[in-house]
N, C-alpha and C. Protein backbone atom coordinates (compact mmCIF):
# COMPACT_ATOMS: atom_id res chain seq x y z
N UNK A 1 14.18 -13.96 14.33
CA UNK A 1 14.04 -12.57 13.94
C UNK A 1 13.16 -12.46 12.70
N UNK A 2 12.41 -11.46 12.93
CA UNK A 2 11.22 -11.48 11.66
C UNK A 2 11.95 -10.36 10.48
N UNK A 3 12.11 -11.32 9.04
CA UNK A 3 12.18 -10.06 8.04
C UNK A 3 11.61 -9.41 7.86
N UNK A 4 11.28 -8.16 7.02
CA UNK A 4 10.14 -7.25 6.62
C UNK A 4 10.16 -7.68 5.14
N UNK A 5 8.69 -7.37 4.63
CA UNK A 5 8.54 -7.96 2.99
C UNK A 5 7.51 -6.68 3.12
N UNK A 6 8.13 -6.14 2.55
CA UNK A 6 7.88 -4.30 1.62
C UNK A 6 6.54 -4.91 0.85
N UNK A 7 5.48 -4.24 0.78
CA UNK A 7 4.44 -4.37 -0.36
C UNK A 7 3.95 -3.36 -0.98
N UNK A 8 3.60 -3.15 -1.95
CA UNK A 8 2.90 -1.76 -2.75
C UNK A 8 1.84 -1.41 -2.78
N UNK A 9 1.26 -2.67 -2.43
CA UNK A 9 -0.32 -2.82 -2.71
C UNK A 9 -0.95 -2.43 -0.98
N UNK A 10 -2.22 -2.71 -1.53
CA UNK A 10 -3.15 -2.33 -0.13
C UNK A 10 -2.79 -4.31 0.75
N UNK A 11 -2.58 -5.19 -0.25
CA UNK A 11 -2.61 -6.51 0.31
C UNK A 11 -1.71 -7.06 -0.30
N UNK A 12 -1.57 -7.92 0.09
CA UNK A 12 -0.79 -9.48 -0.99
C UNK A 12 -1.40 -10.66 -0.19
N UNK A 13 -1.26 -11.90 -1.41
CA UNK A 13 -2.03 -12.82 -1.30
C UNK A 13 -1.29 -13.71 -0.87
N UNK A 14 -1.36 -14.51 -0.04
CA UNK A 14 -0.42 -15.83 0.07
C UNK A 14 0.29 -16.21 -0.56
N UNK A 15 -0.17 -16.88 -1.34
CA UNK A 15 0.66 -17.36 -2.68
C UNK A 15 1.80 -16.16 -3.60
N UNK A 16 1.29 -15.33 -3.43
CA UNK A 16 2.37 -14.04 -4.39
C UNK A 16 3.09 -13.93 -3.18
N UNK A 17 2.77 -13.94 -1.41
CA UNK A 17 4.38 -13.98 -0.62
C UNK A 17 4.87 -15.10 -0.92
N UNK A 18 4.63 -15.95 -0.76
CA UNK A 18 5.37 -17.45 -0.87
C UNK A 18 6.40 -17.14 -1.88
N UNK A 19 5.53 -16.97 -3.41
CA UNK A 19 6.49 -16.52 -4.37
C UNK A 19 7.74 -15.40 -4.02
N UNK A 20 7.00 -14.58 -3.96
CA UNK A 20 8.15 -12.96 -3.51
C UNK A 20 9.22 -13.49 -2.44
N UNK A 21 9.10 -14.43 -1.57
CA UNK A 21 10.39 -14.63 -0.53
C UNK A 21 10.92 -15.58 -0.78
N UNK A 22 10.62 -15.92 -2.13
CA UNK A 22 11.12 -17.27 -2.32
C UNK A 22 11.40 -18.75 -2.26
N UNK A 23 10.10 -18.53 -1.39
CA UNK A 23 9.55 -20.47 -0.97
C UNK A 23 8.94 -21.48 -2.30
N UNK A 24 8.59 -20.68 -2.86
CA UNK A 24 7.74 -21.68 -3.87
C UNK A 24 8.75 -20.85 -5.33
N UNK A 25 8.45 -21.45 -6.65
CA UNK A 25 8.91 -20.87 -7.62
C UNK A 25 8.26 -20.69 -8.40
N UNK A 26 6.78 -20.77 -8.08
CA UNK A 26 5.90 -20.67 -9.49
C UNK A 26 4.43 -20.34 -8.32
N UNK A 27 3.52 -19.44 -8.96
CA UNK A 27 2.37 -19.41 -7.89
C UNK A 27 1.52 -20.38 -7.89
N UNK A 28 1.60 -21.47 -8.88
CA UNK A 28 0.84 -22.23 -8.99
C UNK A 28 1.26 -23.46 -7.74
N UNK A 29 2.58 -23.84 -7.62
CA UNK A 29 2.95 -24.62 -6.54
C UNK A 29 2.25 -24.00 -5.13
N UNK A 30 1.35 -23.27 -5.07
CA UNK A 30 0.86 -22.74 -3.92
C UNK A 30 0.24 -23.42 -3.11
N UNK A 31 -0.74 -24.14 -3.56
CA UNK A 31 -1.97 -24.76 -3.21
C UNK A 31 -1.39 -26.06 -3.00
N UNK A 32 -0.38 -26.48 -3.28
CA UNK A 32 0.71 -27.74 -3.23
C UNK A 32 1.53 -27.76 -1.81
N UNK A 33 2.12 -26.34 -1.91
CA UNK A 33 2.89 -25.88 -0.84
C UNK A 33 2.09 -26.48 0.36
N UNK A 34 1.03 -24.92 0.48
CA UNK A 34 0.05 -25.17 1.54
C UNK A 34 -1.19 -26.37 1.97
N UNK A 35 -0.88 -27.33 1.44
CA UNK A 35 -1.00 -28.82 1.67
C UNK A 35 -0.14 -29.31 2.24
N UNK A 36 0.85 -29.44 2.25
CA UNK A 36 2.07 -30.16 2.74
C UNK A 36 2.71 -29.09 3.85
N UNK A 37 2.29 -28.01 3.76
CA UNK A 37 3.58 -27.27 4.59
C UNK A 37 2.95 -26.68 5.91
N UNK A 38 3.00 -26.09 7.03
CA UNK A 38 2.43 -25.22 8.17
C UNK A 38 3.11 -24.25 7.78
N UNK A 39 1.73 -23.32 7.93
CA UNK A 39 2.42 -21.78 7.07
C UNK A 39 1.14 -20.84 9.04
N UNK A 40 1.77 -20.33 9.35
CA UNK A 40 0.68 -19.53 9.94
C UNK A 40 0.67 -17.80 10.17
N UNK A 41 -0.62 -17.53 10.12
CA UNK A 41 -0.72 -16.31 9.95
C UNK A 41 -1.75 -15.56 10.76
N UNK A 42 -0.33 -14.48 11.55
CA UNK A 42 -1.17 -14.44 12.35
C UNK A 42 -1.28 -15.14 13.98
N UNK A 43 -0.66 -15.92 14.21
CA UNK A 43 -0.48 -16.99 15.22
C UNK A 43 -1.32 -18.05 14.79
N UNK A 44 -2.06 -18.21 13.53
CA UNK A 44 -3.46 -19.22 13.16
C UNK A 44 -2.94 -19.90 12.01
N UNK A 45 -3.09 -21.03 11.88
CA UNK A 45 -2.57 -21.84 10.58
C UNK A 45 -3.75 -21.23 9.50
N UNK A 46 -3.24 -21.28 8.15
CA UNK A 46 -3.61 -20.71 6.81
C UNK A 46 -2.97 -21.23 5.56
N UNK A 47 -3.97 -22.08 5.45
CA UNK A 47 -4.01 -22.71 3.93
C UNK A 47 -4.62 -22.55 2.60
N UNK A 48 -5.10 -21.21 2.76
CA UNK A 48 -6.03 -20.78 1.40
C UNK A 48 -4.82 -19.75 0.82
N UNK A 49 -4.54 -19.78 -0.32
CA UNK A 49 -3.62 -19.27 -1.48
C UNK A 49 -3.75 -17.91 -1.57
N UNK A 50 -5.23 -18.22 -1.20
CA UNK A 50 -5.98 -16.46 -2.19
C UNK A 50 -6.13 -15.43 -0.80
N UNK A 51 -6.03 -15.89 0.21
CA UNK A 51 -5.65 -15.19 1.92
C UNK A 51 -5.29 -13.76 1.69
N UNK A 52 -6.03 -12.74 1.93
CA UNK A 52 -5.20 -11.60 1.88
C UNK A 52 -4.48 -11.09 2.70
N UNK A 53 -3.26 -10.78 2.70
CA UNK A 53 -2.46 -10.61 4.15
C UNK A 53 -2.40 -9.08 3.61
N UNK A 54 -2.52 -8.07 5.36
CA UNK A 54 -2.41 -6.63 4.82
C UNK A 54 -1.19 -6.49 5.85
N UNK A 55 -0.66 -4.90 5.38
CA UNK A 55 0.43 -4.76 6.41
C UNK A 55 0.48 -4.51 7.77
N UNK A 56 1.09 -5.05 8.59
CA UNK A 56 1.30 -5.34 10.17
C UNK A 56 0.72 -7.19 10.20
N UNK A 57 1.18 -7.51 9.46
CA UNK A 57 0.81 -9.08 10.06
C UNK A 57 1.96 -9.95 9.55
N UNK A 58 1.82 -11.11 10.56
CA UNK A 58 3.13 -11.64 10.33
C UNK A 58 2.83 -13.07 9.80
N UNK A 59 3.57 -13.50 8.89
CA UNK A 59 3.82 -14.80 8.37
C UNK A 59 4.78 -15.73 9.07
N UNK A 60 4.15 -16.49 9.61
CA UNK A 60 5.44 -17.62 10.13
C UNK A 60 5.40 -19.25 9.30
N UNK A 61 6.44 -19.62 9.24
CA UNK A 61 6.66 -20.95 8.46
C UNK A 61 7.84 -21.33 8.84
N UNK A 62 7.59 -22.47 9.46
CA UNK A 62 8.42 -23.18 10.24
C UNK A 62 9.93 -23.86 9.48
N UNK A 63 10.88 -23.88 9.64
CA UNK A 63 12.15 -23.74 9.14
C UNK A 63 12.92 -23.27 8.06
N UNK A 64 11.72 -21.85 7.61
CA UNK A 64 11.93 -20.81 6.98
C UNK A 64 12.46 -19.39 7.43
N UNK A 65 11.25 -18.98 8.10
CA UNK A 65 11.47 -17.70 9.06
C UNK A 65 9.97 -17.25 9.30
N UNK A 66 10.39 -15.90 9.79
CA UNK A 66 9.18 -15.11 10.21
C UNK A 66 9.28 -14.07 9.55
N UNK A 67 8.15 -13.41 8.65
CA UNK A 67 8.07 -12.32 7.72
C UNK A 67 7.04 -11.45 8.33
N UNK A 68 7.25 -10.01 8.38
CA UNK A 68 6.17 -9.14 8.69
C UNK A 68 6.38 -8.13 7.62
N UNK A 69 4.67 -7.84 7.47
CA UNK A 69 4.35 -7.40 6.15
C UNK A 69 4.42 -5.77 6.47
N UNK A 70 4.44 -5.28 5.55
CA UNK A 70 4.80 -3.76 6.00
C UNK A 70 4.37 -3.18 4.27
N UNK A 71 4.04 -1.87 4.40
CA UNK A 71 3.85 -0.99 3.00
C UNK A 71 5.13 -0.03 2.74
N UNK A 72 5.05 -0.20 1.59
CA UNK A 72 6.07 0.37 1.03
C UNK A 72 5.67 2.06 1.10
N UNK A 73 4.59 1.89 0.98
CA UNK A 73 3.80 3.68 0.73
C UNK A 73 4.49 4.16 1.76
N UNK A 74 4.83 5.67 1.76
CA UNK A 74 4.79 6.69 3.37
C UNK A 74 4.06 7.51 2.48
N UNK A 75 2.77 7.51 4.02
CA UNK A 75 1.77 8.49 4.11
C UNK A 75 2.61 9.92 4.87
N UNK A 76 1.85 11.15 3.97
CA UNK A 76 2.10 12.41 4.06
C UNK A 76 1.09 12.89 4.85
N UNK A 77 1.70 14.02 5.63
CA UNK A 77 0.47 14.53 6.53
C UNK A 77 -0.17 15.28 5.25
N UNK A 78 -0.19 16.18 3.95
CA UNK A 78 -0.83 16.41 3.13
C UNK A 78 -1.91 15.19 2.77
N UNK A 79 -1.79 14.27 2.99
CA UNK A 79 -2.73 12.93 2.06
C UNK A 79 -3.65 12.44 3.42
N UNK A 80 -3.48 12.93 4.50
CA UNK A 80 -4.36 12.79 5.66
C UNK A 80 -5.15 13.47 5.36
C-alpha cells in the first residue's frame, strides 16, 4: 500500500524525501543511501539526490514502502 507524503512546494528533491520519511537522518547521507540502496521512481531506478520528484509520482524502495507524492496546496476555482 502506497503512503502519501504531503508537499508544499511545486517539487521535492530526493534526498529531502528520503529525509522527510525517514530513511536517511541527515541529507547528506543521501548520496550514500543512493549508492547502496534501489530507490525507484517512477517504475525507473534513481540515484541522483538532486531528482526532482513533483506530485503524482511514486517512490518505491524496496523493504521500506511505496510513497506517492501529492501537494498539500488545494487549488480554488477562483485561482484557475
Amino acid at each position: 500500500m502506497k503512503q502519501a507524503v504531503l508537499i508544499d512546494s511545486e517539487f521535492i528533491t530526493l534526498g529531502k524525501l528520503l529525509k522527510h520519511i525517514d530513511v536517511i537522518s541527515s541529507g547528506g547521507m543521501a548520496k550514500w543511501y543512493l549508492a547502496e540502496h534501489t530507490v525507484l521512481l517512477d517504475n525507473e531506478i534513481e540515484n541522483r539526490r538532486g531528482k526532482k520528484i513533483y506530485p503524482g509520482s511514486v517512490v518505491e524502495i524496496p523493504e521500506v514502502g511505496s510513497f506517492f507524492v501529492q501537494s498539500e496546496k488545494v487549488t480554488t476555482e477562483e485561482e484557475l
